[in-house]
PDB file of N, CA and C in Angstrom:
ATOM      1  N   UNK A   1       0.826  -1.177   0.000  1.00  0.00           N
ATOM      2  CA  UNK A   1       0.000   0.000   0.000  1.00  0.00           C
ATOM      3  C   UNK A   1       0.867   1.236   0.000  1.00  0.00           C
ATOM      4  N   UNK A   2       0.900   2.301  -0.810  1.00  0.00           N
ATOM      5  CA  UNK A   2       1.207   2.834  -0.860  1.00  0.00           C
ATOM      6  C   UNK A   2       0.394   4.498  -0.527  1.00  0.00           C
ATOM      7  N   UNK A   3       0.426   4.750   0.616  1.00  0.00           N
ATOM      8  CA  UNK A   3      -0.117   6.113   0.822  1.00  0.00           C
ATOM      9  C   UNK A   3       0.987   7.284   1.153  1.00  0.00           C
ATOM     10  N   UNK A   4       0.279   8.588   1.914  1.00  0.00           N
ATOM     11  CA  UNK A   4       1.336   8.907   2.469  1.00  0.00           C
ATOM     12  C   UNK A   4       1.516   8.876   3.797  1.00  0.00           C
ATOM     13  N   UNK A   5       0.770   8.408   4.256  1.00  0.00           N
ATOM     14  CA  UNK A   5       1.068   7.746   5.960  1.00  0.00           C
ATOM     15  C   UNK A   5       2.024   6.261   5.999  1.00  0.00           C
ATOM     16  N   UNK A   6       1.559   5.944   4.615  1.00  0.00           N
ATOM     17  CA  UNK A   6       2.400   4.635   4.492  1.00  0.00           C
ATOM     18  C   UNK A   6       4.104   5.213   3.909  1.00  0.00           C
ATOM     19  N   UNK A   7       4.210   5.648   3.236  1.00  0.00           N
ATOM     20  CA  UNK A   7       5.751   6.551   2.494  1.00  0.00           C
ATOM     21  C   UNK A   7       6.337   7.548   3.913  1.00  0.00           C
ATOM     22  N   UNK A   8       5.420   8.006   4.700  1.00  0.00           N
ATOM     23  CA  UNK A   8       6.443   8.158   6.200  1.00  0.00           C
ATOM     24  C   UNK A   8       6.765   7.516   7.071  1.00  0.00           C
ATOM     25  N   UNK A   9       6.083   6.125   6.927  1.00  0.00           N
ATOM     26  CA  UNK A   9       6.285   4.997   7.815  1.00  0.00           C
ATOM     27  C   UNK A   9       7.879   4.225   7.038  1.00  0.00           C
ATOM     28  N   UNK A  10       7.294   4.564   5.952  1.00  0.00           N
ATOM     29  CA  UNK A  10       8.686   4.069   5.147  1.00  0.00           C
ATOM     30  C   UNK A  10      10.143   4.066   5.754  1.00  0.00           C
ATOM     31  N   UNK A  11      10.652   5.363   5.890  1.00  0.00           N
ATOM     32  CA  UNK A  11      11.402   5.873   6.630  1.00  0.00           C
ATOM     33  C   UNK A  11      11.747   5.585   8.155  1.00  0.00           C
ATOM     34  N   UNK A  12      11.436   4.960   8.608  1.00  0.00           N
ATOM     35  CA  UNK A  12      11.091   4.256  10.098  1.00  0.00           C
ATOM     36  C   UNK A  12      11.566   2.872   9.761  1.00  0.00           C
ATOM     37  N   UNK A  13      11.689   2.220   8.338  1.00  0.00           N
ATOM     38  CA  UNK A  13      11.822   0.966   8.075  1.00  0.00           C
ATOM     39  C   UNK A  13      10.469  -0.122   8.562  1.00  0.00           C
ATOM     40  N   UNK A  14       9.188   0.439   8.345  1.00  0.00           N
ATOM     41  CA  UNK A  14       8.285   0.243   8.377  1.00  0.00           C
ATOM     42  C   UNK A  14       7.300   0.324   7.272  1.00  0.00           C
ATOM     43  N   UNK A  15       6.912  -1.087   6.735  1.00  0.00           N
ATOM     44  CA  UNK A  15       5.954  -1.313   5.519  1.00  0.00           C
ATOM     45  C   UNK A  15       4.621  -1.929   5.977  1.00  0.00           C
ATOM     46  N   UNK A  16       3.483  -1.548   5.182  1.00  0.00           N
ATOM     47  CA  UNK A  16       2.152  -1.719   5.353  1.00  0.00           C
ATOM     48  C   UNK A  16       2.385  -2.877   4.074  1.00  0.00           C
ATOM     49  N   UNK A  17       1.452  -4.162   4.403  1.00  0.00           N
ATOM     50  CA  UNK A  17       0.467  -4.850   2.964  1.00  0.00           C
ATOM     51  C   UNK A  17      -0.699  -4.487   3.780  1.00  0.00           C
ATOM     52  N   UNK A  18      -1.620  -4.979   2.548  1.00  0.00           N
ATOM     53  CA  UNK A  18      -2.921  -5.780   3.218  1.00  0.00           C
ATOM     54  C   UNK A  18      -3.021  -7.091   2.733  1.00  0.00           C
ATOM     55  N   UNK A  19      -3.312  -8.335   3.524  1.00  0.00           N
ATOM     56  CA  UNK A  19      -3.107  -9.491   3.615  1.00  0.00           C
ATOM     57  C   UNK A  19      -4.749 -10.245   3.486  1.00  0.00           C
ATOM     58  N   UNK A  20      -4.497 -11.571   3.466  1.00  0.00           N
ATOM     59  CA  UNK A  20      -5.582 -12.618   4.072  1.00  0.00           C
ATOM     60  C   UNK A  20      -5.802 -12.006   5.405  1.00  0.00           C
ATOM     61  N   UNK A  21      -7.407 -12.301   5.939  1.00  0.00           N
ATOM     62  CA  UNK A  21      -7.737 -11.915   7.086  1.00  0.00           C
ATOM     63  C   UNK A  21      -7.446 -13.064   7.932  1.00  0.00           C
ATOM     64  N   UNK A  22      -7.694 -14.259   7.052  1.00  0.00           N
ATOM     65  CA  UNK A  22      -7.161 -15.435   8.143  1.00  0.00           C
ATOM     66  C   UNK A  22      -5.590 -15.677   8.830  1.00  0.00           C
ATOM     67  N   UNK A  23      -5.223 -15.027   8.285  1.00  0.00           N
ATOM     68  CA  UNK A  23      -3.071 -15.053   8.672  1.00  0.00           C
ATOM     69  C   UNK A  23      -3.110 -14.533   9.983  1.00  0.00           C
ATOM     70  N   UNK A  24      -2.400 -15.430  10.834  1.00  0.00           N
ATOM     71  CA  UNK A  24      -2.056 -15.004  12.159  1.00  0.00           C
ATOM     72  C   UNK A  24      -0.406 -14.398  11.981  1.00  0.00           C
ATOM     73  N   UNK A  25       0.200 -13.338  12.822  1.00  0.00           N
ATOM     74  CA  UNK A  25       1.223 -13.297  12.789  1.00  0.00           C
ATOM     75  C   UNK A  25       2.709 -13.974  12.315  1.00  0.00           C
ATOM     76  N   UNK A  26       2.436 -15.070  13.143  1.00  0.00           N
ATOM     77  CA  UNK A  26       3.318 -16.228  12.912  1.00  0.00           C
ATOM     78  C   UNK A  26       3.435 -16.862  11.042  1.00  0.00           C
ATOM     79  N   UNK A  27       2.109 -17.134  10.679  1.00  0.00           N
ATOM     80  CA  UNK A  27       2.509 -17.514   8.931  1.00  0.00           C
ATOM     81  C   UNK A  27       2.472 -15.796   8.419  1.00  0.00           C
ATOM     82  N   UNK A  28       2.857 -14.937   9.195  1.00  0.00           N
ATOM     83  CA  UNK A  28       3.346 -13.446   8.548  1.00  0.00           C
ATOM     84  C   UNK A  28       4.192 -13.366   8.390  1.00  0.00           C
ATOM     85  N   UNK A  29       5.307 -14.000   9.638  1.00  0.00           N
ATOM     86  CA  UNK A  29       6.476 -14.135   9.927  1.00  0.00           C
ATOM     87  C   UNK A  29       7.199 -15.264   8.464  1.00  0.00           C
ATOM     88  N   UNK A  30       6.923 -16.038   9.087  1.00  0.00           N
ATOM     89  CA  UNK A  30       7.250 -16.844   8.187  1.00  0.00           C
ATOM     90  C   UNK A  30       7.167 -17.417   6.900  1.00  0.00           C
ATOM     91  N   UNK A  31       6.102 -16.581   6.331  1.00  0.00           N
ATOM     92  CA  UNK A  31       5.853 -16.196   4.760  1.00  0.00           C
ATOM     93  C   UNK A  31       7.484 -15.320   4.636  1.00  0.00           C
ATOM     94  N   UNK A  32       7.744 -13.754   5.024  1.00  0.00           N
ATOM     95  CA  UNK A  32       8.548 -13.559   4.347  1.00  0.00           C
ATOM     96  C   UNK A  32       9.790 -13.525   4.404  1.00  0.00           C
ATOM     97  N   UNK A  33      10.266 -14.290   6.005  1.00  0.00           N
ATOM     98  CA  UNK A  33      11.196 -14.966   6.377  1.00  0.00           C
ATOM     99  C   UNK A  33      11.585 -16.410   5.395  1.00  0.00           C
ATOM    100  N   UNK A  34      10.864 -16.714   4.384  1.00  0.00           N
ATOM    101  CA  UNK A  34      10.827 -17.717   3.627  1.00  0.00           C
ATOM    102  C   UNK A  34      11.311 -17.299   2.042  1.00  0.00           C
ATOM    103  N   UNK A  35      10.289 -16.738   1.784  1.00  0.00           N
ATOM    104  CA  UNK A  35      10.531 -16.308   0.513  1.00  0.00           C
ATOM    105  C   UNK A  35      11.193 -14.851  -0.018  1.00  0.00           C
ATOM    106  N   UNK A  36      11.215 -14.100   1.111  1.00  0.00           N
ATOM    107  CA  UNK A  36      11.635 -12.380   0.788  1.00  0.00           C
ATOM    108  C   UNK A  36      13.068 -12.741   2.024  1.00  0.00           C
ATOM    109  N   UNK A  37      13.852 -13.269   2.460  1.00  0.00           N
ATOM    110  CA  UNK A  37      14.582 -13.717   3.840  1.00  0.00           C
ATOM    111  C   UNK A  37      14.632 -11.896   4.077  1.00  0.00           C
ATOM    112  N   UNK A  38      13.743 -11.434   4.508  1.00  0.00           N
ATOM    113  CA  UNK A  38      13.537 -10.496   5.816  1.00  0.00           C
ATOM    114  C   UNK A  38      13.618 -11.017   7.158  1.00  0.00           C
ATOM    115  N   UNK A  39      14.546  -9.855   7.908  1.00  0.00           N
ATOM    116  CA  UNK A  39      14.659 -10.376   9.328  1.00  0.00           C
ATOM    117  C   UNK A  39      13.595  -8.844  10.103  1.00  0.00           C
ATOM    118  N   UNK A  40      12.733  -9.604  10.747  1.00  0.00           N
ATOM    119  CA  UNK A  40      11.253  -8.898  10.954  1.00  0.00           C
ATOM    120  C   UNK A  40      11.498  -8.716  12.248  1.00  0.00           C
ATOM    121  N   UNK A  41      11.488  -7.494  13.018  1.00  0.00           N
ATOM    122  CA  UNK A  41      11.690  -6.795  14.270  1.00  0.00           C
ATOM    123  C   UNK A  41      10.227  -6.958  15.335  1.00  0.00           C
ATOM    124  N   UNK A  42       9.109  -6.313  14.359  1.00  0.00           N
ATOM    125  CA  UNK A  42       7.896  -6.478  14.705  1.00  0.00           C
ATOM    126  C   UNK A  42       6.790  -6.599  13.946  1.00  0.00           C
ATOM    127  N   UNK A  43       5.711  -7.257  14.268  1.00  0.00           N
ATOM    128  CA  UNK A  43       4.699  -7.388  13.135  1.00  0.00           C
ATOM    129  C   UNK A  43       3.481  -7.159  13.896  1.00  0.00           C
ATOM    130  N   UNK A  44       2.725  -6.222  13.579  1.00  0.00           N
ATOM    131  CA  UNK A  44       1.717  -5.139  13.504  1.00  0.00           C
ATOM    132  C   UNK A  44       0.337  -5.560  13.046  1.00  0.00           C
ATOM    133  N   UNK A  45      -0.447  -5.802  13.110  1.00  0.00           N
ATOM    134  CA  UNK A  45      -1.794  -6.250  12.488  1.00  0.00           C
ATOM    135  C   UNK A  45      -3.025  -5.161  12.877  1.00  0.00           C
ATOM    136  N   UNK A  46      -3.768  -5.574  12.200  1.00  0.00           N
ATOM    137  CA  UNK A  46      -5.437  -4.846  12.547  1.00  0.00           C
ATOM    138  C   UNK A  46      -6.191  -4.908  11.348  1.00  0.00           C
ATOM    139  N   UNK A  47      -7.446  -5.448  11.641  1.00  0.00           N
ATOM    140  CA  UNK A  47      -8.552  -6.047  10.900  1.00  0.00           C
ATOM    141  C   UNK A  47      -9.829  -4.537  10.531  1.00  0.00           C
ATOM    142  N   UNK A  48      -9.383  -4.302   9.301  1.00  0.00           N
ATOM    143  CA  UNK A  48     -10.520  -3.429   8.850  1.00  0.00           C
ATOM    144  C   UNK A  48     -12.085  -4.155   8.817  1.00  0.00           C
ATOM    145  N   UNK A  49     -12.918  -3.240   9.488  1.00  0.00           N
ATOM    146  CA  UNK A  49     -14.327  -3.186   8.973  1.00  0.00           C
ATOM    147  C   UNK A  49     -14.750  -3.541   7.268  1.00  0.00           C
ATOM    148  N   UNK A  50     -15.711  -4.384   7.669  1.00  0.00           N
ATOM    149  CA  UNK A  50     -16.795  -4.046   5.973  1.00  0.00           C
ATOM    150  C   UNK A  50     -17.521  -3.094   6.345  1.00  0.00           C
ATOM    151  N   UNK A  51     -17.773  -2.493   4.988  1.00  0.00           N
ATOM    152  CA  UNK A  51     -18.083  -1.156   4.530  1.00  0.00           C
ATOM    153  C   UNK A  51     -19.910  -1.931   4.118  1.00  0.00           C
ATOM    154  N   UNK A  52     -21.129  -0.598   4.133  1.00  0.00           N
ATOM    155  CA  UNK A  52     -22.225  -1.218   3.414  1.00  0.00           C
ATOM    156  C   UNK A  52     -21.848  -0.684   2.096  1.00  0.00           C
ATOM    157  N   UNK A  53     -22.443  -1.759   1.414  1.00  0.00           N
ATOM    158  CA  UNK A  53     -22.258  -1.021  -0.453  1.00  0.00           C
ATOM    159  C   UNK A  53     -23.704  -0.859  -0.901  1.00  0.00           C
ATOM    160  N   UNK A  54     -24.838   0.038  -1.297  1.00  0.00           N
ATOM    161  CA  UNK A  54     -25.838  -0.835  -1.938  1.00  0.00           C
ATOM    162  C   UNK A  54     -25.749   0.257  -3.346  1.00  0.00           C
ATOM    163  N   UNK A  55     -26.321  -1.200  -4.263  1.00  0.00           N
ATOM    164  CA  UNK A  55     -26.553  -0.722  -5.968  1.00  0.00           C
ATOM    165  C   UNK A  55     -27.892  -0.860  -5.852  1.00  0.00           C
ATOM    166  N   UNK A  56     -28.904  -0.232  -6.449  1.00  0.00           N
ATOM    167  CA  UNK A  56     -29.664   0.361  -6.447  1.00  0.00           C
ATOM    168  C   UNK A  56     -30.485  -0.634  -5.180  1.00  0.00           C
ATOM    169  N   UNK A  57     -31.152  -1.819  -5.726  1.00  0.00           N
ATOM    170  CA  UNK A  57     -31.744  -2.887  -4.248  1.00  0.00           C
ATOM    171  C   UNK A  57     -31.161  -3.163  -3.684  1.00  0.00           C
ATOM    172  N   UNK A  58     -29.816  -3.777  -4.128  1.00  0.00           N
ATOM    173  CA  UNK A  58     -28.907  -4.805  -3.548  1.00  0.00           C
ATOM    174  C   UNK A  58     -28.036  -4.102  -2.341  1.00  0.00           C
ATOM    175  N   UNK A  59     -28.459  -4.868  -1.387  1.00  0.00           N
ATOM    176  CA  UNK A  59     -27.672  -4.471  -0.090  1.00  0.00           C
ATOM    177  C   UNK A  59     -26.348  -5.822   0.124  1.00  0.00           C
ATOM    178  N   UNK A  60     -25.437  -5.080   0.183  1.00  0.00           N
ATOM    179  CA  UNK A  60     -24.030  -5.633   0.421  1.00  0.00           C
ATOM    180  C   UNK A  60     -23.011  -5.496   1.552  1.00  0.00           C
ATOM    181  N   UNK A  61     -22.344  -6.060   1.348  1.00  0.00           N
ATOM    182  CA  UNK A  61     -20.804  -5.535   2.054  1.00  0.00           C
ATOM    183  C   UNK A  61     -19.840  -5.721   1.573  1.00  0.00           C
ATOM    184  N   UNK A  62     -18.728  -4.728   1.988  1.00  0.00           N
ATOM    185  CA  UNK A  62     -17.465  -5.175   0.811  1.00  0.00           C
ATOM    186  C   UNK A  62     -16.786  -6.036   1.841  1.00  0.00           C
ATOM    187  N   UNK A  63     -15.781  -6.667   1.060  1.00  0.00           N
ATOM    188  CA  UNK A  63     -14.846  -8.012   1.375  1.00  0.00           C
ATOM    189  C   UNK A  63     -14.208  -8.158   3.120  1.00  0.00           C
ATOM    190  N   UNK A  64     -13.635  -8.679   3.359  1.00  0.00           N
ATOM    191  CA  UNK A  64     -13.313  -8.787   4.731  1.00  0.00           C
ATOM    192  C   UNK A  64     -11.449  -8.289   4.470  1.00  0.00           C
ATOM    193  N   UNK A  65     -10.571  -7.722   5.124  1.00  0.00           N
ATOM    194  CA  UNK A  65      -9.364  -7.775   5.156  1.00  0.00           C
ATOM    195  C   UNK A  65      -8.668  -6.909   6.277  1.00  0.00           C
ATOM    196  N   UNK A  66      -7.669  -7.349   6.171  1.00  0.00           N
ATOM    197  CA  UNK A  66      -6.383  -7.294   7.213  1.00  0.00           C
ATOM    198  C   UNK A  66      -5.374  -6.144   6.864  1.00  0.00           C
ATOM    199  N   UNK A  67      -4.351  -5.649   7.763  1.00  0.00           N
ATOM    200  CA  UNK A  67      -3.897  -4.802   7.032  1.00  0.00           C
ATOM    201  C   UNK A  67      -2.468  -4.885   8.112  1.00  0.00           C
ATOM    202  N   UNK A  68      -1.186  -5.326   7.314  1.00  0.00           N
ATOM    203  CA  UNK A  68      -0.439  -5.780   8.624  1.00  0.00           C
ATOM    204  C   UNK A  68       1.274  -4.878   8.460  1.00  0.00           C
ATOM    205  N   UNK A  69       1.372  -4.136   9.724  1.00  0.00           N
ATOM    206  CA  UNK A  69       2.876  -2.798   9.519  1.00  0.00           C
ATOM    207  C   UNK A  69       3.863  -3.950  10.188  1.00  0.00           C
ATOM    208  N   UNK A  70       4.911  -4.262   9.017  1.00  0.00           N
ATOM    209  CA  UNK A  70       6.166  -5.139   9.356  1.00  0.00           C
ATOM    210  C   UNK A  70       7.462  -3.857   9.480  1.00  0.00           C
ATOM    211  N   UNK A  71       7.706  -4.006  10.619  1.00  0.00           N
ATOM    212  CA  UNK A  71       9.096  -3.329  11.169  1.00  0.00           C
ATOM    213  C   UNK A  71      10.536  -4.479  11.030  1.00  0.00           C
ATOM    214  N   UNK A  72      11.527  -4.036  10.152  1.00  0.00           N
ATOM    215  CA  UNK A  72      12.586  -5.010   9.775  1.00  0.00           C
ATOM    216  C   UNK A  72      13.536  -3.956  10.013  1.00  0.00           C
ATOM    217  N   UNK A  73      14.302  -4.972  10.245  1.00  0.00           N
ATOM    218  CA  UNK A  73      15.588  -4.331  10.473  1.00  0.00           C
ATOM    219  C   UNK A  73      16.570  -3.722   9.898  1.00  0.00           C
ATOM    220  N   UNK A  74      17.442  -2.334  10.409  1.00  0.00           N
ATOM    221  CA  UNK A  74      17.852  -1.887   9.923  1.00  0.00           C
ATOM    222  C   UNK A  74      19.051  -1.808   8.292  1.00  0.00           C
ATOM    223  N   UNK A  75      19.537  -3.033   8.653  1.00  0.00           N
ATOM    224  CA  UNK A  75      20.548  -3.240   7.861  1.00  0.00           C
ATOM    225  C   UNK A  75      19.726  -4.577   6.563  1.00  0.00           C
ATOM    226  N   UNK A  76      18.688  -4.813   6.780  1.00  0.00           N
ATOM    227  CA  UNK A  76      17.569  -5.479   5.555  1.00  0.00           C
ATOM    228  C   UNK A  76      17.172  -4.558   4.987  1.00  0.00           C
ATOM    229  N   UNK A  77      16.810  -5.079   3.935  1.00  0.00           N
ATOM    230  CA  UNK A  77      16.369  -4.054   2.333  1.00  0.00           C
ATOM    231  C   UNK A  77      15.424  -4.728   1.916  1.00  0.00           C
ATOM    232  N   UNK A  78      13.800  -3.686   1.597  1.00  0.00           N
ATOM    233  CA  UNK A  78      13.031  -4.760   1.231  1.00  0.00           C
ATOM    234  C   UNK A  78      12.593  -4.836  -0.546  1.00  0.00           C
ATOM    235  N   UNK A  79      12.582  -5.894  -0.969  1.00  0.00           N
ATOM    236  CA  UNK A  79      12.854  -5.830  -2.528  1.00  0.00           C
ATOM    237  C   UNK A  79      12.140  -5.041  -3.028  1.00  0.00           C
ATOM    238  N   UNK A  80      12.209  -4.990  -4.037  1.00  0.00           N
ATOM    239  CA  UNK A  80      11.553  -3.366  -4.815  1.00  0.00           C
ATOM    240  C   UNK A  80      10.686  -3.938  -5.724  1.00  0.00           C
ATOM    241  N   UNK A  81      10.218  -5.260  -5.052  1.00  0.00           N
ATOM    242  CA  UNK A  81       8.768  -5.706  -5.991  1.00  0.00           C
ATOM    243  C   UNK A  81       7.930  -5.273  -5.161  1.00  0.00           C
ATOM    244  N   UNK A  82       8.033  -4.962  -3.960  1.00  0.00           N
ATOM    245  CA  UNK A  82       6.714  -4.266  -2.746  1.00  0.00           C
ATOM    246  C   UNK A  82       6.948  -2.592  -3.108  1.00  0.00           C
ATOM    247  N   UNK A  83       7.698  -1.785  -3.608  1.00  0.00           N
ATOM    248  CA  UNK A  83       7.659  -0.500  -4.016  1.00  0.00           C
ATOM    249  C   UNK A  83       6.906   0.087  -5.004  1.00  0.00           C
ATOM    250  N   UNK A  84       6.309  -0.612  -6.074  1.00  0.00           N
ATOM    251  CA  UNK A  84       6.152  -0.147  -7.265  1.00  0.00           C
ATOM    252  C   UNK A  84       4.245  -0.105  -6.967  1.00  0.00           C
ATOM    253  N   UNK A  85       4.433   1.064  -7.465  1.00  0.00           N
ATOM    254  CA  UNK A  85       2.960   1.855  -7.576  1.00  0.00           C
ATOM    255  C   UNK A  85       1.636   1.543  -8.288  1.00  0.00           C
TER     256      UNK A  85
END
């Protein structure tokens, strides 16, 4: 995600995704301790609300999701496939 609350968090060495709502910390950890070998300081979570949507009858809600701030460490670099806009 790229905002600008997220681009000053940047700087802190702090990145936002938004994820599966089902992921507990731990397969957070170890998703990108696996495949990205980030060494992860702290991992951050919090579960957004559904929103109501309605089209003209149809009463809805939008999707369920997660939204999780990984703090890594200083001397890790995180690849520049999570940068791009």
């Amino acid at each position: 995600m790229l905002t600008e609350k997220t681009t000053n968090l940047m700087e802190n060495q702090k990145y936002v995704f938004l994820i599966n709502p089902r992921l507990n910390k731990t397969h957070i950890k170890s998703f990108f301790k696996k495949f990205y070998n980030l060494s992860i300081l702290q991992i951050n979570t919090l579960n957004l609300s559904q929103k109501k949507r309605q089209i003209l009858t149809n009463k809805n809600y939008t999707k369920r999701s997660k939204r999780c701030i990984l703090t890594i460490s200083k001397e890790t670099t995180i690849p520049s496939v999570f940068l791009k806009k």
